[in-house]
C-alpha atoms as a PDB file:
ATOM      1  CA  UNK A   1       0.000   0.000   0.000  1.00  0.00           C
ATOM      2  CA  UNK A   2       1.523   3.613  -0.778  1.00  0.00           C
ATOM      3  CA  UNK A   3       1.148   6.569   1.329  1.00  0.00           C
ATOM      4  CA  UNK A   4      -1.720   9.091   0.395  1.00  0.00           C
ATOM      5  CA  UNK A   5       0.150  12.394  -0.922  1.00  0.00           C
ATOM      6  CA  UNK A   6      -0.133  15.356   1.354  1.00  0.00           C
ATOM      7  CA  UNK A   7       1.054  18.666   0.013  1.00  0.00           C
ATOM      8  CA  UNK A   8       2.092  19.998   3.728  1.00  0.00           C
ATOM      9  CA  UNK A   9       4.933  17.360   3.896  1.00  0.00           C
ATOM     10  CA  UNK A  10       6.045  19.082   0.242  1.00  0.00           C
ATOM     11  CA  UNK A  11       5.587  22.993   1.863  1.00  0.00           C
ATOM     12  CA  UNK A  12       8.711  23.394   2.438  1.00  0.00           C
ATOM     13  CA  UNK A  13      10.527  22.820  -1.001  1.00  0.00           C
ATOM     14  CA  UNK A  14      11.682  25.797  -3.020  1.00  0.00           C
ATOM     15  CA  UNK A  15      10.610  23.899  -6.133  1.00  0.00           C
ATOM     16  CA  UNK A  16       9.804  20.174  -7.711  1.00  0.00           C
ATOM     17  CA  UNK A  17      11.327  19.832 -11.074  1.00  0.00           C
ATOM     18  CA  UNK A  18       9.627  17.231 -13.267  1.00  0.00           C
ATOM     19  CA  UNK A  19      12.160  15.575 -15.737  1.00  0.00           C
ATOM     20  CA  UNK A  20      10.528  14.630 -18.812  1.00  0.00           C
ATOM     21  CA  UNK A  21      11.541  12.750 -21.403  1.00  0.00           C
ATOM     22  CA  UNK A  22       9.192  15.024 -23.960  1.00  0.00           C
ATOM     23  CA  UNK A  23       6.606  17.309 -24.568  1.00  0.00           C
ATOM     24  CA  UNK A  24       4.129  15.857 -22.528  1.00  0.00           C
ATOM     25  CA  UNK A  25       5.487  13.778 -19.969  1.00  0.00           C
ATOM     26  CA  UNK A  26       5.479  16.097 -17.193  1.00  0.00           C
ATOM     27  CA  UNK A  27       1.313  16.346 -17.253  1.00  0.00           C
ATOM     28  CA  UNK A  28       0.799  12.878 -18.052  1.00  0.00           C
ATOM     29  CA  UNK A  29       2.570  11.417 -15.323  1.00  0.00           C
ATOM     30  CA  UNK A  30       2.535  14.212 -12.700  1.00  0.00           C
ATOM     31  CA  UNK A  31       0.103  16.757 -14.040  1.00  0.00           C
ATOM     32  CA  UNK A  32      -2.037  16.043 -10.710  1.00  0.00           C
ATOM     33  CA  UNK A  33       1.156  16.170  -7.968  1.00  0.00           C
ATOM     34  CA  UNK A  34       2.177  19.521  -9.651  1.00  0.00           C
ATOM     35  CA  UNK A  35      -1.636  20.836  -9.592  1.00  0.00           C
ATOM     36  CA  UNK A  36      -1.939  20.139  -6.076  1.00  0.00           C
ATOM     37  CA  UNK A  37       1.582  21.815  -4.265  1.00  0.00           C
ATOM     38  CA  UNK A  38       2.121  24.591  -1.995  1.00  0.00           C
ATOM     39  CA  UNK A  39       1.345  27.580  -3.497  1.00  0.00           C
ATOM     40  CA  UNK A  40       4.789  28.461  -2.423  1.00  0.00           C
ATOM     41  CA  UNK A  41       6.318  25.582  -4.444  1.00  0.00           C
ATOM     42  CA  UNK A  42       7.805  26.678  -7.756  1.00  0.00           C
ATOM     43  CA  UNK A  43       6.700  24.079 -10.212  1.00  0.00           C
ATOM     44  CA  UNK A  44       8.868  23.620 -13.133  1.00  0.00           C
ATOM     45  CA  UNK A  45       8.491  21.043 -16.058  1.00  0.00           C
ATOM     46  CA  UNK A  46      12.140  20.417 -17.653  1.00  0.00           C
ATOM     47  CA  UNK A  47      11.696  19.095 -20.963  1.00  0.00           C
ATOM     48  CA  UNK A  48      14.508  17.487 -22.424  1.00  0.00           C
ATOM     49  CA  UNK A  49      13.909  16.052 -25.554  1.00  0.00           C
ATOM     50  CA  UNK A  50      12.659  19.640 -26.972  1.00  0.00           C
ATOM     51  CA  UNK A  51      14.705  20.559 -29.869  1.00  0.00           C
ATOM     52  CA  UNK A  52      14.123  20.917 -33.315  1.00  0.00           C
ATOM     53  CA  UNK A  53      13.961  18.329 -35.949  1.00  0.00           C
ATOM     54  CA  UNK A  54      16.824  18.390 -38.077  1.00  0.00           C
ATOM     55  CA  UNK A  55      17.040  17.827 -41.803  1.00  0.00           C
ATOM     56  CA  UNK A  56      18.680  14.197 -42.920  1.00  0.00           C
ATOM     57  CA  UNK A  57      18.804  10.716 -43.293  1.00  0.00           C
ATOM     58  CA  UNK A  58      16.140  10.338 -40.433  1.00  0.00           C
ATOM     59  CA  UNK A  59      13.018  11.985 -42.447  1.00  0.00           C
ATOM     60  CA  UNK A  60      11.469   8.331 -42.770  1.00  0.00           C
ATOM     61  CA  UNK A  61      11.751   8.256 -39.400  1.00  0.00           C
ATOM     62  CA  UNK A  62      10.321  11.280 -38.212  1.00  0.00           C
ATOM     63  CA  UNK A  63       7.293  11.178 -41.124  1.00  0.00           C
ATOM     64  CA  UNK A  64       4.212  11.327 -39.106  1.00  0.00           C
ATOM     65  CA  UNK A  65       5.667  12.917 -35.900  1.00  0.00           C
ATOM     66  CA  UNK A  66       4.524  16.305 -34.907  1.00  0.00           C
ATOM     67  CA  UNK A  67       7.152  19.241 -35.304  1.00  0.00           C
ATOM     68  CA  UNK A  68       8.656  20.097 -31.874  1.00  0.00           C
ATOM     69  CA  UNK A  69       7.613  23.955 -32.130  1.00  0.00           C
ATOM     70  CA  UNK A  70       3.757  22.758 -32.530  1.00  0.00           C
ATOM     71  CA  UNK A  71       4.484  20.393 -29.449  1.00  0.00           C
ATOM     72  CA  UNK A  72       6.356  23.148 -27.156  1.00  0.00           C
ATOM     73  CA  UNK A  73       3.302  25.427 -27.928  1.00  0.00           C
ATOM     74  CA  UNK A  74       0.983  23.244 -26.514  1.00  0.00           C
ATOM     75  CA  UNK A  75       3.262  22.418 -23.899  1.00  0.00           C
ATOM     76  CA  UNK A  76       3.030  26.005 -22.899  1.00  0.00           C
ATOM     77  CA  UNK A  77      -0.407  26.290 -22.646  1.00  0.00           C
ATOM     78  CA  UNK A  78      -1.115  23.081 -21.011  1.00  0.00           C
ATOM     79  CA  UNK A  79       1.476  24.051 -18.336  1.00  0.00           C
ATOM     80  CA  UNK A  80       0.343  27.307 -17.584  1.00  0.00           C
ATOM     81  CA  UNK A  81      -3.005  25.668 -16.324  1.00  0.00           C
ATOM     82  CA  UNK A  82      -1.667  24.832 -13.613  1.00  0.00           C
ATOM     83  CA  UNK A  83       0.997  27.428 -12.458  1.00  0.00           C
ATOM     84  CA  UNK A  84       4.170  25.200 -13.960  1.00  0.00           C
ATOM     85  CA  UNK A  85       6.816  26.866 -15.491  1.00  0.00           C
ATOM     86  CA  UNK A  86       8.319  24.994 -19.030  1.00  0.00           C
ATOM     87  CA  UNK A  87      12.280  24.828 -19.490  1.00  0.00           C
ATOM     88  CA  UNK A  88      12.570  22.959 -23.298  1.00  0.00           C
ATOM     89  CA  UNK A  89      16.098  22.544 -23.668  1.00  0.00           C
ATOM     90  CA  UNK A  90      17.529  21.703 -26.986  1.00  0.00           C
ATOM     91  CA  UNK A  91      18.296  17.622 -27.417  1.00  0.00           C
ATOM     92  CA  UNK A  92      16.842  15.883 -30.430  1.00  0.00           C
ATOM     93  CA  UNK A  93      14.140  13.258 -30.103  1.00  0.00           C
ATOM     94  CA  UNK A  94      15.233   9.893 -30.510  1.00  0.00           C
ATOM     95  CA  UNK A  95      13.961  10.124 -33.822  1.00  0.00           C
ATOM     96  CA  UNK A  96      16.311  13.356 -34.788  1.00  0.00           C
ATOM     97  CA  UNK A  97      19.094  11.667 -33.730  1.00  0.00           C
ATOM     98  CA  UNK A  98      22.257  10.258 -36.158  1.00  0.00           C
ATOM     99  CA  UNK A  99      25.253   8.545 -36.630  1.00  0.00           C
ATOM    100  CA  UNK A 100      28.340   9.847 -37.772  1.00  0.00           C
ATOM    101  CA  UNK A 101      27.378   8.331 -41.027  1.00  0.00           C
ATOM    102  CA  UNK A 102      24.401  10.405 -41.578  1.00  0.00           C
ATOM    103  CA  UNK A 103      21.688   7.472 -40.918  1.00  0.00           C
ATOM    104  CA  UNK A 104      19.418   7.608 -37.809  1.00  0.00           C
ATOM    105  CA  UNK A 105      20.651   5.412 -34.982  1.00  0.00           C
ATOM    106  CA  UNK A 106      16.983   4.438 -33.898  1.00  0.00           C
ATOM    107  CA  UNK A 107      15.029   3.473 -37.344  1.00  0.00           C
ATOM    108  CA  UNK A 108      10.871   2.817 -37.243  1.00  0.00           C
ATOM    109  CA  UNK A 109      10.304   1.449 -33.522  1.00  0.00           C
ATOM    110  CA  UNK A 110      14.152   1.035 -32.138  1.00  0.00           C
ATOM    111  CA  UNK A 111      13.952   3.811 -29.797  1.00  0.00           C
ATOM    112  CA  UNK A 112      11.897   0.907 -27.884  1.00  0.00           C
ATOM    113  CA  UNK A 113      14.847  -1.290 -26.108  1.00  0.00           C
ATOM    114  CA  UNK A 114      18.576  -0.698 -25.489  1.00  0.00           C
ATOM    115  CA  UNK A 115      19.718   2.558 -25.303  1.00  0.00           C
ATOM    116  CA  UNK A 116      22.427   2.253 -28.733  1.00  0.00           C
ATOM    117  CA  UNK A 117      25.849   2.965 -28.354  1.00  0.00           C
ATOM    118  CA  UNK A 118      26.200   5.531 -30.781  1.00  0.00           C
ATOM    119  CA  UNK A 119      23.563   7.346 -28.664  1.00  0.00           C
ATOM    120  CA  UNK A 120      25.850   7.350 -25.547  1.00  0.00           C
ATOM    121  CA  UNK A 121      27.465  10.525 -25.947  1.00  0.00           C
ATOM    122  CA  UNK A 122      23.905  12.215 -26.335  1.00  0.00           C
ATOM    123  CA  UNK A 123      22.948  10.503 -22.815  1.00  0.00           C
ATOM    124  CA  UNK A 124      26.183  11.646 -21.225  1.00  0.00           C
ATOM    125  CA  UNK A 125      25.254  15.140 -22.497  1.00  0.00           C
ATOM    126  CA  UNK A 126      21.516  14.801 -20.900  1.00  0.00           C
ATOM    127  CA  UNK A 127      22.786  13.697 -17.343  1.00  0.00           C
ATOM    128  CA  UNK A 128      26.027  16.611 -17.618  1.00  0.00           C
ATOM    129  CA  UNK A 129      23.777  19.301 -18.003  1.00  0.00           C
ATOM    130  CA  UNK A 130      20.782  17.946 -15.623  1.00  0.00           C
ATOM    131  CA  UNK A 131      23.495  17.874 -12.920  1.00  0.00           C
ATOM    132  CA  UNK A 132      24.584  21.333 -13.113  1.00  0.00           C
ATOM    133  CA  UNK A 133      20.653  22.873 -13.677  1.00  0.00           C
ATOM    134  CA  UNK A 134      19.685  21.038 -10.623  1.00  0.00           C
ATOM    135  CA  UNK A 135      22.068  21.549  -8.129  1.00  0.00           C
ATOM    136  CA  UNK A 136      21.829  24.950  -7.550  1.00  0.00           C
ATOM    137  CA  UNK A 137      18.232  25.396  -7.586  1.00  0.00           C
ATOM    138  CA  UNK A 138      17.697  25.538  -3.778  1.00  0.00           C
ATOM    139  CA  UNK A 139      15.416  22.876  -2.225  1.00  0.00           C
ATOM    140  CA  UNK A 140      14.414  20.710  -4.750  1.00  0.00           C
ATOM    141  CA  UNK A 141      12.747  17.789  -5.272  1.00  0.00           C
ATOM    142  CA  UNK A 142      13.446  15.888  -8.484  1.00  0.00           C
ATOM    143  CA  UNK A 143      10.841  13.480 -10.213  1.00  0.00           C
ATOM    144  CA  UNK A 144      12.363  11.803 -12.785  1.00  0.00           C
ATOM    145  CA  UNK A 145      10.385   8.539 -15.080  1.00  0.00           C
ATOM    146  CA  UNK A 146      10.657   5.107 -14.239  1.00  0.00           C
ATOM    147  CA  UNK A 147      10.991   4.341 -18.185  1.00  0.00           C
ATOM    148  CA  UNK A 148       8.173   1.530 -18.120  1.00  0.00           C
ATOM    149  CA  UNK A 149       7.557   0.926 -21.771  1.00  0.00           C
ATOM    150  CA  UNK A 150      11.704   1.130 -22.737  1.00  0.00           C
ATOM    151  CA  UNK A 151      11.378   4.225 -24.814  1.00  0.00           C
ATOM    152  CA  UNK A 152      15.434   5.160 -24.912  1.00  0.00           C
ATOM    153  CA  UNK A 153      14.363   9.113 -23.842  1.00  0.00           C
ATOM    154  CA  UNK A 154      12.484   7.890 -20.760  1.00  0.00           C
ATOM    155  CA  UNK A 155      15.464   5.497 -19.892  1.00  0.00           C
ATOM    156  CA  UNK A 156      18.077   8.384 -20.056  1.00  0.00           C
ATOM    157  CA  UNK A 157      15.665  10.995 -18.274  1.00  0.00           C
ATOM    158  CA  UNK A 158      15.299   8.230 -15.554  1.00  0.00           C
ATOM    159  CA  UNK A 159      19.295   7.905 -15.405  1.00  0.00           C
ATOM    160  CA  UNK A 160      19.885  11.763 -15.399  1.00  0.00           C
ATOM    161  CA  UNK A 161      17.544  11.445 -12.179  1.00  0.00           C
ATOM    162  CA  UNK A 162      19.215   8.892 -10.466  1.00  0.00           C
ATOM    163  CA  UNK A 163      22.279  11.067 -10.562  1.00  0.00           C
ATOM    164  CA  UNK A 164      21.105  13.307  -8.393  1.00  0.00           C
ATOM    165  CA  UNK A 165      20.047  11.177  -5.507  1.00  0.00           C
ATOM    166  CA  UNK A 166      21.497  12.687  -2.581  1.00  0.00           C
ATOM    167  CA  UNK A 167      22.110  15.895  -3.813  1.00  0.00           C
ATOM    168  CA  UNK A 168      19.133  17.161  -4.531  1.00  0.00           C
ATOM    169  CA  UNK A 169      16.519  17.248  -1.085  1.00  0.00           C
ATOM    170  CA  UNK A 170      14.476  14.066  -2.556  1.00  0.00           C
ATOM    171  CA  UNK A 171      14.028  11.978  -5.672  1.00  0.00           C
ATOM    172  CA  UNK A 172      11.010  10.154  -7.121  1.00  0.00           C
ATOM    173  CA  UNK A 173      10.245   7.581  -9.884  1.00  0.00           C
ATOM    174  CA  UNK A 174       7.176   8.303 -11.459  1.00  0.00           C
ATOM    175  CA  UNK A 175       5.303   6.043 -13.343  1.00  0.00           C
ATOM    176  CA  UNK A 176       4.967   6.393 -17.283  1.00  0.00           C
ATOM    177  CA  UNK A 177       1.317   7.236 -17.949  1.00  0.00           C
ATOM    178  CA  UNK A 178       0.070   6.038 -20.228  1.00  0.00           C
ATOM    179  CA  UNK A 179       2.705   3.487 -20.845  1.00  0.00           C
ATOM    180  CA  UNK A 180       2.685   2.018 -17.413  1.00  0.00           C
ATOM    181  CA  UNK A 181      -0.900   0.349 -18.817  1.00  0.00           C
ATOM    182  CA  UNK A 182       0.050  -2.971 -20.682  1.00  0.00           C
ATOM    183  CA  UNK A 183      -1.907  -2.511 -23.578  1.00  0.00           C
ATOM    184  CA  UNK A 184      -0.496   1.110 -24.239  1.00  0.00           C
ATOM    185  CA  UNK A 185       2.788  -0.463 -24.684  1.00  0.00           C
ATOM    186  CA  UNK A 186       4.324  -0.609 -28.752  1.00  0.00           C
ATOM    187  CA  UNK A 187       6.623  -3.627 -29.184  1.00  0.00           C
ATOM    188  CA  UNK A 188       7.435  -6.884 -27.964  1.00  0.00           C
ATOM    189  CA  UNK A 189       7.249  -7.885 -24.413  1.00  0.00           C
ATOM    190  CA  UNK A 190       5.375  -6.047 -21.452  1.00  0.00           C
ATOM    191  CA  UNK A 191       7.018  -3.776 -18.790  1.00  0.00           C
ATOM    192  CA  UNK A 192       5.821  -2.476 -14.857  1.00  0.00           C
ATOM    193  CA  UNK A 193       7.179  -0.591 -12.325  1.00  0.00           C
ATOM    194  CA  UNK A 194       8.967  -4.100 -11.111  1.00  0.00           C
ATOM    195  CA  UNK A 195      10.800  -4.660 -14.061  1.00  0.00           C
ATOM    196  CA  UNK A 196      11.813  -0.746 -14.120  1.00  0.00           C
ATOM    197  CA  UNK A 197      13.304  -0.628 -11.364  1.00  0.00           C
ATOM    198  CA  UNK A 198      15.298  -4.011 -11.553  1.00  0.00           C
ATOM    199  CA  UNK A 199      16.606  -2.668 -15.548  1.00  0.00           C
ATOM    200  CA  UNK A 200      17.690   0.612 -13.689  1.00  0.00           C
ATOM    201  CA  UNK A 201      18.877  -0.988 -10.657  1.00  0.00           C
ATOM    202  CA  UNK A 202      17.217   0.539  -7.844  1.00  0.00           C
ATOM    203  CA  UNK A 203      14.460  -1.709  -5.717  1.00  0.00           C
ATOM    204  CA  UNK A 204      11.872   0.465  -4.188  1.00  0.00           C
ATOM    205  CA  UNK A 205      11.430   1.810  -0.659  1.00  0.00           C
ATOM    206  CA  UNK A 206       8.018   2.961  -0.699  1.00  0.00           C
ATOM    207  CA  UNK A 207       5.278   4.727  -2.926  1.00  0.00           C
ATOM    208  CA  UNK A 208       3.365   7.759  -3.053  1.00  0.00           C
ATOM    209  CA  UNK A 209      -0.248   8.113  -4.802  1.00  0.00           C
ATOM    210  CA  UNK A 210      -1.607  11.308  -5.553  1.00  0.00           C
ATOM    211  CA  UNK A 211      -5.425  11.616  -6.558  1.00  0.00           C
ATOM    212  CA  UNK A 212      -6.412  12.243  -9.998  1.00  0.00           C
ATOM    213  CA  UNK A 213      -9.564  14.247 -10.171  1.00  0.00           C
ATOM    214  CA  UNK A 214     -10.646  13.041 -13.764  1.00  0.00           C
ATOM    215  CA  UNK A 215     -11.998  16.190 -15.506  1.00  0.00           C
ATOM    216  CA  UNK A 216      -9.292  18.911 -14.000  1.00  0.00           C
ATOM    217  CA  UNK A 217      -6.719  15.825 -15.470  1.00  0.00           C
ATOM    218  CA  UNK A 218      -8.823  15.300 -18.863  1.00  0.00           C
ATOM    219  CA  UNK A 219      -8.885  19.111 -19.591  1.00  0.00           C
ATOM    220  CA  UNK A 220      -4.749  19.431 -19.003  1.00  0.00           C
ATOM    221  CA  UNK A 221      -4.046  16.675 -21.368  1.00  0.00           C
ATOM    222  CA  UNK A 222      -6.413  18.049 -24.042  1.00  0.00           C
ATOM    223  CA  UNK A 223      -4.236  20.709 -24.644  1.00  0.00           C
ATOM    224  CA  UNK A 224      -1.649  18.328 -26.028  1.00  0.00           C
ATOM    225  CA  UNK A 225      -4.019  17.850 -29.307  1.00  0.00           C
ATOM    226  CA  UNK A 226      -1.476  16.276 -31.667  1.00  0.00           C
ATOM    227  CA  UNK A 227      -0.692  13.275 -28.900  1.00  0.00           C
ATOM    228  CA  UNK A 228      -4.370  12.766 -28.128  1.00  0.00           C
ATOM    229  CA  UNK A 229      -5.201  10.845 -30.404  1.00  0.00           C
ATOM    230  CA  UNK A 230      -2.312   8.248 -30.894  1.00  0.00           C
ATOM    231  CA  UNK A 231      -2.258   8.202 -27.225  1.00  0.00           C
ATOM    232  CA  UNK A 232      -5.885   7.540 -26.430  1.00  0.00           C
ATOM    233  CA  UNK A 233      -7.997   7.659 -29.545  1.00  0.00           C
ATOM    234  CA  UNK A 234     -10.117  10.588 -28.190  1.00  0.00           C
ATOM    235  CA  UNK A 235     -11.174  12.455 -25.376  1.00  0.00           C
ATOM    236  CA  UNK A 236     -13.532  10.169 -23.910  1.00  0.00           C
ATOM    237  CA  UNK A 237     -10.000   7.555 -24.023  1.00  0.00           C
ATOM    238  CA  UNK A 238      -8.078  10.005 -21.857  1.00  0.00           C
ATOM    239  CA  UNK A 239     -11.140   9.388 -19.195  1.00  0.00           C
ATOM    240  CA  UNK A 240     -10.889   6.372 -19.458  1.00  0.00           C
ATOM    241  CA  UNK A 241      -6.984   5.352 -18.821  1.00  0.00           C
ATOM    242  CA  UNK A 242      -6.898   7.697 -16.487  1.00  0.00           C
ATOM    243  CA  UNK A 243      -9.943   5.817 -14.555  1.00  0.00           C
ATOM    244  CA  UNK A 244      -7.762   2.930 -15.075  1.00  0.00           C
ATOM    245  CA  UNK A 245      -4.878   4.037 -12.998  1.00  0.00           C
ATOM    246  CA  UNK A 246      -5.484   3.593  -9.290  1.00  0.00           C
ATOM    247  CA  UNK A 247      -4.249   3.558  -5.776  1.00  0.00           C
ATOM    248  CA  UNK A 248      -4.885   1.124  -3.317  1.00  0.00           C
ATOM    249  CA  UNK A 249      -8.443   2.309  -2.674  1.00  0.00           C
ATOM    250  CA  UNK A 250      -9.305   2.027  -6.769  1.00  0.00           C
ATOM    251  CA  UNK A 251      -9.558   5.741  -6.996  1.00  0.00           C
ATOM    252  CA  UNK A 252      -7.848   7.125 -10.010  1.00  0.00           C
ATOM    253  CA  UNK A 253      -4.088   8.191  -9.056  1.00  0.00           C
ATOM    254  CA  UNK A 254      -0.833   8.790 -10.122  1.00  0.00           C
ATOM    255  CA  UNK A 255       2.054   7.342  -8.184  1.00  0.00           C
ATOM    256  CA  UNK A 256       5.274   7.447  -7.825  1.00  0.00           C
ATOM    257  CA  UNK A 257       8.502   5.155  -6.212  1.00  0.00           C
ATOM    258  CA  UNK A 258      11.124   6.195  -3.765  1.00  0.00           C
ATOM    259  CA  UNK A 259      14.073   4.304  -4.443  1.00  0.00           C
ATOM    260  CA  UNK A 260      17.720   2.712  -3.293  1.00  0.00           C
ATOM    261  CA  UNK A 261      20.024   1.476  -5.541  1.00  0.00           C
ATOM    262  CA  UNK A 262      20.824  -2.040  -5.511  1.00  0.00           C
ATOM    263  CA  UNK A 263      24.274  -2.233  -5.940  1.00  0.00           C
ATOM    264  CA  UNK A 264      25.426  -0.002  -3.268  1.00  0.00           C
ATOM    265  CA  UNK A 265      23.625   1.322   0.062  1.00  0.00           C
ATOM    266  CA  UNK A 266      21.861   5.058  -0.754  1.00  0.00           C
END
């Protein structure tokens, strides 16, 4: 059973930064924590995978994927719904990114699985500059994803979080909405929270659920129009994952993992 979230134990945080992998993970997964902090909580979704596509061998790959600059607007607005301030820095999508060669390192559905070794120098890049934003940013809680679901962008976000463990005040895992849901998962095989944590090497401590009130939820992931519908078909399907997703009571939630890491004592 996980502990019911109560914004006084979060009161006395300068800010929560929300890592996320894209332009949309920050609501998905945490849109109801950051509704419901302090008012004297700065709220701040760090998008890392917000850059511009760039021209190349990888326009096969990116055909059918919205442009970043439609995806940062809406972003914006969905954000400022709920008081959070957006940082998009500039790293590629998985999609935008190439070899030396000129081809794309992840082609059609790759970015699913193993983070590619010509991709390691982007990842060291990602967890570099996390470091430096977010240890001088006061008291700060980090939430960083869980990567359920193996999207390579999740899985680096999630390792640019671990990093920080005991520098920043506190870290959380947050679970991948809607990915976290077997059958929103693209590819072979089916991931949870367990298997998360045992790829990334951390075994949990204890959880935290935070209630989703449905409608207030609904209506900040509607402003992400372009992802609506390959994520849930329509409105009405963003009711009803979210419905799906609950705590131990079976009310709708989102919930997140404090962790240790399993190879040495945290």
């Amino acid at each position: 059973m996980g502990a019911h979230f109560d914004p006084a134990r979060w009161a006395h945080l300068d800010r929560v930064v929300v890592l996320s992998p894209h332009l949309d993970d920050a609501a998905l997964s945490c849109g109801a924590l950051l509704a419901a902090l302090p008012s004297g909580v700065d709220r701040v979704a760090l998008t890392i995978c917000a850059g511009d596509a760039t021209a190349g061998g990888g326009a096969s790959v990116r055909k059918g994927f919205t442009e970043p600059a439609i995806r940062r607007a809406e972003d914006r607005a969905a954000l400022a719904t709920i008081d959070c301030h957006p940082i998009h820095l500039g790293f590629a999508d998985a999609i935008d990114r190439y070899r030396n060669s000129g081809a794309p390192i992840y082609n059609k559905m790759e970015f699913l699985g193993d983070i590619d070794p010509d991709d390691r120098e982007h990842s060291a890049a990602v967890q570099s500059l996390i470091g430096r934003l977010c240890c001088h940013l006061g008291v700060t809680a980090v939430l960083a994803p869980l990567s359920i679901g193996r999207h390579v962008d999740h899985w680096i976000a999630a390792q640019a979080g671990l990093a920080l463990d005991g520098i920043v005040e506190a870290l959380w895992l947050y679970e991948d909405v809607p990915y976290m849901l077997p059958d929103n998962q693209v590819g072979s095989g089916q991931d949870d929270s367990a298997s998360a944590m045992k790829r990334l090497g951390v075994t949990a401590l204890d959880s935290l659920e935070v209630p989703v009130h449905i409608e207030d939820k609904t209506a900040l992931v509607g402003h992400y129009a372009s992802q609506v519908g390959a994520l849930f078909g329509d409105e009405d399907g963003v009711r009803t994952t979210l419905r799906r997703i609950t705590d131990s009571d079976g009310q709708p939630c989102e919930r997140l993992w404090r962790v240790a890491s399993t190879a040495t004592e945290r």
